[in-house]
Protein backbone atom coordinates (compact mmCIF):
# COMPACT_ATOMS: atom_id res chain seq x y z
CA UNK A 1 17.50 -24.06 -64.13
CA UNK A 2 19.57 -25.49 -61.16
CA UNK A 3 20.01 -21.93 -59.74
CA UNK A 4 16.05 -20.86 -60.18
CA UNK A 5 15.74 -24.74 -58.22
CA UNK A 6 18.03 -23.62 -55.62
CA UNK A 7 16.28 -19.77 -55.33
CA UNK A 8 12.95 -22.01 -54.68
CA UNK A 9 14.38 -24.11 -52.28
CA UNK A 10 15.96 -21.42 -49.97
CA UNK A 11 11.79 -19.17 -50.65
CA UNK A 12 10.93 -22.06 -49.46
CA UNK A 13 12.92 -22.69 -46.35
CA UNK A 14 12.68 -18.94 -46.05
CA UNK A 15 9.13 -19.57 -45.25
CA UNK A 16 9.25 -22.56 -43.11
CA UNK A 17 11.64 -20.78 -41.07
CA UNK A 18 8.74 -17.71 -41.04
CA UNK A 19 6.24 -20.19 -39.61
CA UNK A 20 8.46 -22.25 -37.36
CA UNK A 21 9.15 -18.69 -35.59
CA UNK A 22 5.46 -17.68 -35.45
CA UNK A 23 4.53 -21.04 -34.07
CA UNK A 24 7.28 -20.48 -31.17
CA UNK A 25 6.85 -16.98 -30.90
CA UNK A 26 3.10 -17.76 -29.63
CA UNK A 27 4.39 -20.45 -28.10
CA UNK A 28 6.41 -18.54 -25.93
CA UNK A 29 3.73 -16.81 -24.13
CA UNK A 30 2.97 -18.87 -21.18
CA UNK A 31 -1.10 -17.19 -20.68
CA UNK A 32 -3.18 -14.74 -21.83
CA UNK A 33 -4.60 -11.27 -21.05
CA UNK A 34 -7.75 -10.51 -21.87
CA UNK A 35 -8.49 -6.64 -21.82
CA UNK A 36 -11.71 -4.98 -22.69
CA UNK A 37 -11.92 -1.41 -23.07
CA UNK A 38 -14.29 1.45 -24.74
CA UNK A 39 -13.67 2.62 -28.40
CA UNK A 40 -11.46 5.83 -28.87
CA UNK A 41 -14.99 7.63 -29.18
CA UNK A 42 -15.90 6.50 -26.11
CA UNK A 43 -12.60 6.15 -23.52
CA UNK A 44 -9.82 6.57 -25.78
CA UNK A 45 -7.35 6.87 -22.41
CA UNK A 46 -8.31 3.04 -21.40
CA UNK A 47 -7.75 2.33 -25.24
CA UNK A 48 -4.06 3.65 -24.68
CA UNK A 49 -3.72 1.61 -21.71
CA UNK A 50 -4.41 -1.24 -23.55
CA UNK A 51 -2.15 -0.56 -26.20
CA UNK A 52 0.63 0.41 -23.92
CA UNK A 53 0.47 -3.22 -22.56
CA UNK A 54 0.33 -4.65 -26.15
CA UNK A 55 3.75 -2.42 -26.39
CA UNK A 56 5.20 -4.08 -23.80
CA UNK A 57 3.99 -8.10 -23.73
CA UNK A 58 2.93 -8.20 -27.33
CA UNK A 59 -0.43 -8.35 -28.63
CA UNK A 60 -1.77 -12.49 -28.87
CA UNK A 61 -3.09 -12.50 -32.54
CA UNK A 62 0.95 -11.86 -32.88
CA UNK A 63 2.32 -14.48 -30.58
CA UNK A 64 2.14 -11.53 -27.65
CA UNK A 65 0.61 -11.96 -24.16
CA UNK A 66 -2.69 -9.09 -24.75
CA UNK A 67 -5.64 -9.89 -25.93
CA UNK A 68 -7.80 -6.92 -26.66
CA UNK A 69 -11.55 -6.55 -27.18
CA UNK A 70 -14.16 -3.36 -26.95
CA UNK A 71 -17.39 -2.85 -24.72
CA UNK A 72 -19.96 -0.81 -27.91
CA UNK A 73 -20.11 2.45 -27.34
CA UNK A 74 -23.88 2.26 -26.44
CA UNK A 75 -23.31 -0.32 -23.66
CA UNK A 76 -26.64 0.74 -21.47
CA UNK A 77 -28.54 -0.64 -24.79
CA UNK A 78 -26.46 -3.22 -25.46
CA UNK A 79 -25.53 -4.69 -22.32
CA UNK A 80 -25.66 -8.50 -23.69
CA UNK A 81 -22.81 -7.24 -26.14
CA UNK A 82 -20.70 -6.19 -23.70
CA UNK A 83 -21.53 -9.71 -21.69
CA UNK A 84 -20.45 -11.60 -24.65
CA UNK A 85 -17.10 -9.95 -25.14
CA UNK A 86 -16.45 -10.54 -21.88
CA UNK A 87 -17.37 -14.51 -21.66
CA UNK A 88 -15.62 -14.66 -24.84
CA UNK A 89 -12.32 -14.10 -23.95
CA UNK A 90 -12.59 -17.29 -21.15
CA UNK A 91 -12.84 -19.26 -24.53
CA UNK A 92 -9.44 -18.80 -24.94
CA UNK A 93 -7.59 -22.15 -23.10
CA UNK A 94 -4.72 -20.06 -22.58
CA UNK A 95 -6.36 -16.77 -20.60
CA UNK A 96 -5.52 -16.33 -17.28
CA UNK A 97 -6.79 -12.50 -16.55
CA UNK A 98 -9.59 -10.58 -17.47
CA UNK A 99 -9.56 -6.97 -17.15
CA UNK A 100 -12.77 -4.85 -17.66
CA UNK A 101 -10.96 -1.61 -18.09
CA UNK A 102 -14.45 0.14 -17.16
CA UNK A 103 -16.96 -2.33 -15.60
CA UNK A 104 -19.64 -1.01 -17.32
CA UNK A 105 -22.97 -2.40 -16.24
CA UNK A 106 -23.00 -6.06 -17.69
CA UNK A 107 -19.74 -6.42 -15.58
CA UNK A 108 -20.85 -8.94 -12.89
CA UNK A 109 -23.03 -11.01 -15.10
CA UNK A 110 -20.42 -11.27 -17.39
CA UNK A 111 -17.67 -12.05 -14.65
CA UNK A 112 -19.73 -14.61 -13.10
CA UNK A 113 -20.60 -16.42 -16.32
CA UNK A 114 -16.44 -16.86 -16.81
CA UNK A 115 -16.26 -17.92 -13.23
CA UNK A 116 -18.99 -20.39 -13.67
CA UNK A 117 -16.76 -22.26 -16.45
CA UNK A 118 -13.32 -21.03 -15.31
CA UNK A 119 -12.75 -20.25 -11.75
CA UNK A 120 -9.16 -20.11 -12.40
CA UNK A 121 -9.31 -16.87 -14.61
CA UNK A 122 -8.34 -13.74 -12.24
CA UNK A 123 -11.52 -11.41 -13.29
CA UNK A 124 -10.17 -7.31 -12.68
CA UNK A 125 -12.49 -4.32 -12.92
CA UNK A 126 -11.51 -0.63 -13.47
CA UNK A 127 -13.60 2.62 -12.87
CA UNK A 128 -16.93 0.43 -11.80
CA UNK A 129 -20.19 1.90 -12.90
CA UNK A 130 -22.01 -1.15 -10.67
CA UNK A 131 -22.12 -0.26 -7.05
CA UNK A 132 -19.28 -1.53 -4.71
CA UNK A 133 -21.37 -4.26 -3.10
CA UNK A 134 -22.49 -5.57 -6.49
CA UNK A 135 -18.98 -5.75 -8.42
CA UNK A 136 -17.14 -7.01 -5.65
CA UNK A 137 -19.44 -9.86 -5.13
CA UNK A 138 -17.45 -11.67 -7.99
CA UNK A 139 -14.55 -9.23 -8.97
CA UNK A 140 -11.17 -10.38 -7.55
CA UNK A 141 -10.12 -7.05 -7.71
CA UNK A 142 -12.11 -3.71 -8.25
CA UNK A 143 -9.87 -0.42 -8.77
CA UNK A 144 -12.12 2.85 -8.74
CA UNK A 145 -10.85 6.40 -8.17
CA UNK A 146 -10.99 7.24 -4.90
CA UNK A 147 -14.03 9.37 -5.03
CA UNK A 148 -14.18 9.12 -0.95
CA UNK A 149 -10.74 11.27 -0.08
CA UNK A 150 -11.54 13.49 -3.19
CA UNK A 151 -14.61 14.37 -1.41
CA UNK A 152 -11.83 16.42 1.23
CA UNK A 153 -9.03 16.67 -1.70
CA UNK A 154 -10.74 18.79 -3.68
CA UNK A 155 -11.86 21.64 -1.77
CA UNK A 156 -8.79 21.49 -0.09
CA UNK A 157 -6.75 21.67 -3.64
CA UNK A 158 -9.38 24.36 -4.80
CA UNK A 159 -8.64 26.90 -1.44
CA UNK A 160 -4.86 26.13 -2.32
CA UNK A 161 -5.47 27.44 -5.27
CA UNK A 162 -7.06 30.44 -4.05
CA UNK A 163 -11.14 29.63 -4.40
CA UNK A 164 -13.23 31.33 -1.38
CA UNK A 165 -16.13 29.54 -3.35
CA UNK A 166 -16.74 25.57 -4.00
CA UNK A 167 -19.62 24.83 -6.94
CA UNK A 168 -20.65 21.28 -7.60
CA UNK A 169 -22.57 20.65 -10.80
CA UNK A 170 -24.46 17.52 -11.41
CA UNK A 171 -27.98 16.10 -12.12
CA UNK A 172 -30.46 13.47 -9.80
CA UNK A 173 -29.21 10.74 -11.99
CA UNK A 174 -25.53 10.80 -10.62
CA UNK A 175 -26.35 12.11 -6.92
CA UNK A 176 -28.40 8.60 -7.20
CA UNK A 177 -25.06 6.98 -7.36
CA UNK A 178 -23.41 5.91 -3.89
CA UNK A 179 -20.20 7.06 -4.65
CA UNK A 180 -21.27 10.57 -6.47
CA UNK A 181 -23.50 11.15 -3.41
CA UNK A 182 -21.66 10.57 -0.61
CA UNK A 183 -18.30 12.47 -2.51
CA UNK A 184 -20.82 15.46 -2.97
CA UNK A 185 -21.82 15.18 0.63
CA UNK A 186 -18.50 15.04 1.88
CA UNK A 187 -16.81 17.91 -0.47
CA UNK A 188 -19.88 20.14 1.65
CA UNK A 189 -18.60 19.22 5.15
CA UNK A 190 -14.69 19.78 3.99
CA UNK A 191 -15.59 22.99 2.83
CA UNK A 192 -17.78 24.33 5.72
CA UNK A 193 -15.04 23.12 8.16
CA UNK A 194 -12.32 24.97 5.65
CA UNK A 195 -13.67 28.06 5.52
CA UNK A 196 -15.08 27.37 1.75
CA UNK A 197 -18.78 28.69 0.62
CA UNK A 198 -20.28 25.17 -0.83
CA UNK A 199 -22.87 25.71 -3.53
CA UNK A 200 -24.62 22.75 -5.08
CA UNK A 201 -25.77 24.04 -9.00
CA UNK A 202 -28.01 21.57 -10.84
CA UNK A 203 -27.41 21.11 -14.66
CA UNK A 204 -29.34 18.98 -17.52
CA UNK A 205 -28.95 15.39 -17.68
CA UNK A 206 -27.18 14.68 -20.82
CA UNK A 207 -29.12 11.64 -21.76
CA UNK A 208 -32.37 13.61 -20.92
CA UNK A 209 -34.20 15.29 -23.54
CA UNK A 210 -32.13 18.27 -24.22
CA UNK A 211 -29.01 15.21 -25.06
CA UNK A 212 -25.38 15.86 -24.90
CA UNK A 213 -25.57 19.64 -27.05
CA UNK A 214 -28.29 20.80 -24.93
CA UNK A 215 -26.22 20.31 -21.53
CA UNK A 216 -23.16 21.58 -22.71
CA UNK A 217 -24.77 24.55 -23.97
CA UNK A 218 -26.10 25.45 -20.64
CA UNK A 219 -22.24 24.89 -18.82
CA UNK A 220 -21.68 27.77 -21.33
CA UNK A 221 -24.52 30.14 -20.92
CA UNK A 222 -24.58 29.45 -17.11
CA UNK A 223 -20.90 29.52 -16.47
CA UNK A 224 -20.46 34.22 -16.54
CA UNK A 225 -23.26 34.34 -14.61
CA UNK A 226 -22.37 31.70 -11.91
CA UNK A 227 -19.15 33.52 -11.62
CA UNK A 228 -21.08 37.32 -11.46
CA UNK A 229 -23.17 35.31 -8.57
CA UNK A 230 -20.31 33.93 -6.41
CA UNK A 231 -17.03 35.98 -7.77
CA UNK A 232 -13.90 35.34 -9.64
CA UNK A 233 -12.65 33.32 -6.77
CA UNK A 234 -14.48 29.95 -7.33
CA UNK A 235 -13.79 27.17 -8.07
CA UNK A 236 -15.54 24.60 -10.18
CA UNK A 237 -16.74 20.85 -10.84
CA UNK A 238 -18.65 18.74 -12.22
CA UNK A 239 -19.69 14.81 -12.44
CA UNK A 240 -20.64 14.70 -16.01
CA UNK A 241 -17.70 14.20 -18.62
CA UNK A 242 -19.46 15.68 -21.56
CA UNK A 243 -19.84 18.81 -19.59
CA UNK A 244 -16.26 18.90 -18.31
CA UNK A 245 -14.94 20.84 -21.76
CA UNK A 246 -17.74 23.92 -22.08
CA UNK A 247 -16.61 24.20 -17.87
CA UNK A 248 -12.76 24.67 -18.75
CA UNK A 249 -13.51 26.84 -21.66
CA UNK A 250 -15.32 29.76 -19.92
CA UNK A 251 -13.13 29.23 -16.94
CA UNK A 252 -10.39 30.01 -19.44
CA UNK A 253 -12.07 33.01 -21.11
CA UNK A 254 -14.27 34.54 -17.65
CA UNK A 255 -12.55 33.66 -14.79
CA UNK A 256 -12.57 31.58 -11.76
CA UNK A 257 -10.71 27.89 -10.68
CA UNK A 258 -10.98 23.93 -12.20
CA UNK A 259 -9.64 21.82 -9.62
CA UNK A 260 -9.22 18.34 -12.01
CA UNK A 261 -11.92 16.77 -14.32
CA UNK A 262 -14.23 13.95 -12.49
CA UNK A 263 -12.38 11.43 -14.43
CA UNK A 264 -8.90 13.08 -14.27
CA UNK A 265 -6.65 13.43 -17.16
CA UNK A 266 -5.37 16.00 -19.43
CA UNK A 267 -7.63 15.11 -21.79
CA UNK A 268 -10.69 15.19 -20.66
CA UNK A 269 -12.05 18.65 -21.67
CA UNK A 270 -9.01 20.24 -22.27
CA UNK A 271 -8.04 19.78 -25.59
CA UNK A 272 -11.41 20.33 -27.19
CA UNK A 273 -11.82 23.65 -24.73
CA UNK A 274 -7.99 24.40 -25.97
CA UNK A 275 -8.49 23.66 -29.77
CA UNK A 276 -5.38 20.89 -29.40
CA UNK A 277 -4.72 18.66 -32.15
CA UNK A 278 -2.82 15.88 -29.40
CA UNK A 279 -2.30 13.24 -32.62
CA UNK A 280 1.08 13.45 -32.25
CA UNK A 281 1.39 12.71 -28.25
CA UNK A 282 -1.07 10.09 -28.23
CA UNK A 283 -0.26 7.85 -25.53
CA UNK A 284 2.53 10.13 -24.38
CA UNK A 285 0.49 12.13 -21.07
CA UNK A 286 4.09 14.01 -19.73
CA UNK A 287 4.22 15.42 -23.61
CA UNK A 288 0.47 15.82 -24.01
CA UNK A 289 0.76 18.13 -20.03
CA UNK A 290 3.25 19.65 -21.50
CA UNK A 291 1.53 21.10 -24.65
CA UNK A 292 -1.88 22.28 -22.46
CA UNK A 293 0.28 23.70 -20.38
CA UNK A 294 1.75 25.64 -22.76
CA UNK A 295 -1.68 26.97 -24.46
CA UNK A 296 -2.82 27.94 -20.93
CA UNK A 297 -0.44 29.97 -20.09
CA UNK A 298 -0.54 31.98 -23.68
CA UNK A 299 -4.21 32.59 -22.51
CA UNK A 300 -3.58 33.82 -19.06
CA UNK A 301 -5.23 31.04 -16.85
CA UNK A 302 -1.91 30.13 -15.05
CA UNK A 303 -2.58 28.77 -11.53
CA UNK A 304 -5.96 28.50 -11.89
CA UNK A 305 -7.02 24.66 -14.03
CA UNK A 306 -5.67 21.16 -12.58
CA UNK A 307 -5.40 17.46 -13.37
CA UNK A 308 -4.07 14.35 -13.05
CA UNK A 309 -0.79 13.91 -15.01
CA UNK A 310 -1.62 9.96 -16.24
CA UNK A 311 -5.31 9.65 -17.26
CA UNK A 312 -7.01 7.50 -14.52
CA UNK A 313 -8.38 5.22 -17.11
CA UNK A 314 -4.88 4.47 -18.47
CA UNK A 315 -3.31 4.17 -14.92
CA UNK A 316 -5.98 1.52 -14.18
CA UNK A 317 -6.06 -0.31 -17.26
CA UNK A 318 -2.46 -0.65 -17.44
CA UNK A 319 -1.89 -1.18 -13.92
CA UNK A 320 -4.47 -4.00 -13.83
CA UNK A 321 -2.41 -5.89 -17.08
CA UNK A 322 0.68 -6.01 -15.32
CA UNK A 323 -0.65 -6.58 -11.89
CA UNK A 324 -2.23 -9.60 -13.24
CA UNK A 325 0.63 -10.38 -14.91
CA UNK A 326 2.51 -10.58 -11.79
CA UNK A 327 -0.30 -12.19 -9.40
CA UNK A 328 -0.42 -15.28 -12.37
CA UNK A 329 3.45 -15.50 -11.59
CA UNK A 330 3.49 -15.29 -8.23
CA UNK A 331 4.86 -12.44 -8.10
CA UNK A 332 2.62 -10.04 -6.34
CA UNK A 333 -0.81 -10.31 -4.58
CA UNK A 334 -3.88 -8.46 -5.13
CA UNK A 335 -3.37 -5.56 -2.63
CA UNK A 336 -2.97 -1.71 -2.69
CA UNK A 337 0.42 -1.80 -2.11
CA UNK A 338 1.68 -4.14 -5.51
CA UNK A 339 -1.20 -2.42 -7.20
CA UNK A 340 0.58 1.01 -6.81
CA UNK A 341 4.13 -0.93 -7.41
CA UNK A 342 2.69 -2.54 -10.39
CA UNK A 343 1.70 1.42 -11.71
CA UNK A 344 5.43 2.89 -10.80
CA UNK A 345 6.64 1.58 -14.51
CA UNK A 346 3.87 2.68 -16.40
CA UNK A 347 3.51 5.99 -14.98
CA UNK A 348 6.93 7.21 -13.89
CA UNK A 349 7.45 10.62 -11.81
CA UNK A 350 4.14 10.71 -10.16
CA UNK A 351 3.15 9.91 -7.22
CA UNK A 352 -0.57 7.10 -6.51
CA UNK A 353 -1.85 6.87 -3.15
CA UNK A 354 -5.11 4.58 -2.03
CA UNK A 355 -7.06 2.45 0.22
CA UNK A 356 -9.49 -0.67 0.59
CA UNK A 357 -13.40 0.56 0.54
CA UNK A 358 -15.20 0.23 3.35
CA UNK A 359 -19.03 0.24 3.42
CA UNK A 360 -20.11 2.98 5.19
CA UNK A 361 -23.12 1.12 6.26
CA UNK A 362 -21.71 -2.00 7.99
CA UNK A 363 -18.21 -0.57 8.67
CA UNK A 364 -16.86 -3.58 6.85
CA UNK A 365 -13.94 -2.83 5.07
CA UNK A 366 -13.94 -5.01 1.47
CA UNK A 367 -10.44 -6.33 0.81
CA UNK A 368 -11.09 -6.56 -2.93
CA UNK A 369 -12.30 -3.27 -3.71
CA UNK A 370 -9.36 -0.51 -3.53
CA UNK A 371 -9.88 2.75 -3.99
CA UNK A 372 -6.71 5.50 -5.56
CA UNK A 373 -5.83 8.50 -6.73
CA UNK A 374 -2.97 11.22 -7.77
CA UNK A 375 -1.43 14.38 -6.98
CA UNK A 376 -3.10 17.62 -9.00
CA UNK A 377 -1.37 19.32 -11.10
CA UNK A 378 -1.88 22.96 -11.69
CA UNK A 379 -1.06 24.29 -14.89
CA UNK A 380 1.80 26.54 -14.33
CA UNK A 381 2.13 26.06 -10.81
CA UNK A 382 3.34 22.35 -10.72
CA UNK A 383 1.95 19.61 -8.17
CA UNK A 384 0.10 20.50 -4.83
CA UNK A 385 1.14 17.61 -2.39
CA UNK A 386 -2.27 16.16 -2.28
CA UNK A 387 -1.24 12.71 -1.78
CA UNK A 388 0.62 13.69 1.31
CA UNK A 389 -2.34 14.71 2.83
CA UNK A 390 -3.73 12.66 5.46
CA UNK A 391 -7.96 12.50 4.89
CA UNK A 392 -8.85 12.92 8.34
CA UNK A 393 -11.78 9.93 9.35
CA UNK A 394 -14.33 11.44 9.99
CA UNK A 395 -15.48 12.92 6.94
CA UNK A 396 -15.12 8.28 5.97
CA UNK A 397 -18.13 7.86 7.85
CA UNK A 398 -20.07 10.89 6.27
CA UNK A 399 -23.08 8.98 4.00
């Protein structure tokens, strides 16, 4: 009996001691981070930002730093959903940073509801679908790709790759967008001034009518004859991500050049196009390159498909965390520069360049709105240099 009193005893200190470390463990974490991101359906490569952060600074139901919640995957009709995630988070005493991974619209509302109650939360936005002058009216800090020097980047990368021939796909709905717009309108200038023939193709809307099957079903029927029409020597792109896989497949199977997805990353398009089971490298882009790669050359395409190396998404979601991170410690400032610093641990051997926005209307440059982007990388040919490239101004000013 006195030894089953003492086994108790010690279960019972076990415990204590269990609890007393759980209690300091959370302790320990001085603030919070509160990340919102889409669902694996929806952006599974901010997702994996997240969770590379949780890796790192521990997730807070654990006694970690990361807090981490999920816009629905029908935000457009569910926009007060997305608002209330959002304002959640602030109800945490210890937050200090919110990061919308992808400021879907909502975004603002949401960020000025948290301000109203607690100014002292830093509120970050990745990838903004809310125009610049909108998000940045409360953002601290908006990171979008840097769809302005693509708009020269990409035709450039395209006749290094050997296209005589530029197509841009896209629909009215996305050409309405400021960004999408004046990228297409500069990508047409770069490539008359190049030596590039621009042609502008216009595809279905996938949340029209004919939905996401019907517009991937014309990439595929359209894609042969596009390339009968201009030649093997084009290259390709398109703003619409559900459209990006049916593109890479026939420019596998017919012919012709993919620059880099819209939203660049390995895998966006390719491993559906590929048939790639990528469980196994989830998280891990150098491995997941590394296996496309291999697939493209067994089906002849060296040379001739591109991307990003680190997913946008993930670059910006990550980046964000431990910018914030820093900026809450004093550590770093919310600039391009300690933006870029902040992504050198996360995404190791490649190279991010950017700028601040500047409205091309009033010529004022907006010190909380930066703008980035990476090298391409062509499958079997390695990277291109792009980010060593100076963008020359005046194709800044082009509306």
């Amino acid at each position: 009996m006195k030894k089953a009193g003492s086994f108790v005893l010690m279960l019972v200190a076990l415990v204590i001691v269990v609890l007393c470390g759980c209690s300091m463990s959370f302790a320990a974490a001085p603030f919070h981070i509160g990340i919102m991101t889409g669902t694996v359906s929806q952006q599974e490569d901010e997702l994996r930002g997240a969770e590379k952060l949780m890796e790192i600074y521990g997730d807070e139901a654990h006694g970690g730093m990361v807090k981490h919640v999920t816009y629905p995957d029908n935000f457009m009709q569910e926009m007060e959903t997305t608002i209330s995630q959002i304002v959640g988070l602030a109800d945490d005493p210890k937050m200090k940073v919110i990061i919308a991974s992808t400021a879907v619209p909502g975004t603002t509302e949401a960020f000025r509801r948290v301000k109203g109650k607690r100014p002292d939360i830093l509120c970050l936005a990745g990838n903004s679908q809310e125009d610049p002058g909108v998000i940045s009216s409360i953002a601290d800090l908006t990171v979008n790709p840097n769809d302005i020097y693509r708009g020269y980047l990409l035709p450039v990368a395209a006749k290094k790759m050997g296209a005589k021939n530029f197509v841009h796909i896209s629909f009215p709905r996305h050409m309405s967008y400021e960004l999408l717009s004046r990228r297409r309108n500069i990508m047409e200038a770069t490539c008359k001034d190049i030596g590039v023939n621009f042609h502008f193709e216009t595809a279905p809307d996938p949340v029209s009518d004919v939905g996401v099957a019907g517009a991937q079903q014309f990439i595929l029927e359209k894609v042969p004859a596009w390339l009968e029409k201009y030649g093997k020597e084009t290259a390709f792109f398109c703003t619409n991500d559900a459209q990006t896989e049916p593109l890479i497949r026939q420019i596998v199977n017919y012919g012709g050049y993919f620059v880099e997805p819209d939203y660049a990353s390995p895998l966006m398009g390719y491993p559906g196009a590929l048939g790639l089971d990528l469980t196994a490298e989830k998280g891990n882009f150098p491995e997941i390159v590394k296996k496309v790669e291999e697939v493209i050359k067994q089906k002849g395409a060296s040379g001739r498909l591109g991307t990003w190396v680190y997913s946008h998404p993930y670059v910006v979601t990550a980046g964000l965390g431990e910018l914030g991170k820093r900026v809450v410690e004093g550590k770093a400032k919310l600039t391009v520069e300690d933006f870029i610093a902040a992504c050198k641990g996360i995404t190791p051997g490649i190279k991010v360049n950017g700028s601040r926005y500047t409205d091309v209307s009033t010529g004022v440059e907006k010190t909380n709105y930066i703008m980035v982007y990476q090298d391409t990388y062509v499958f079997g040919k390695g990277y291109l240099g792009m980010t060593e490239i100076e963008v020359p101004k005046k194709y800044l000013s082009i509306k």
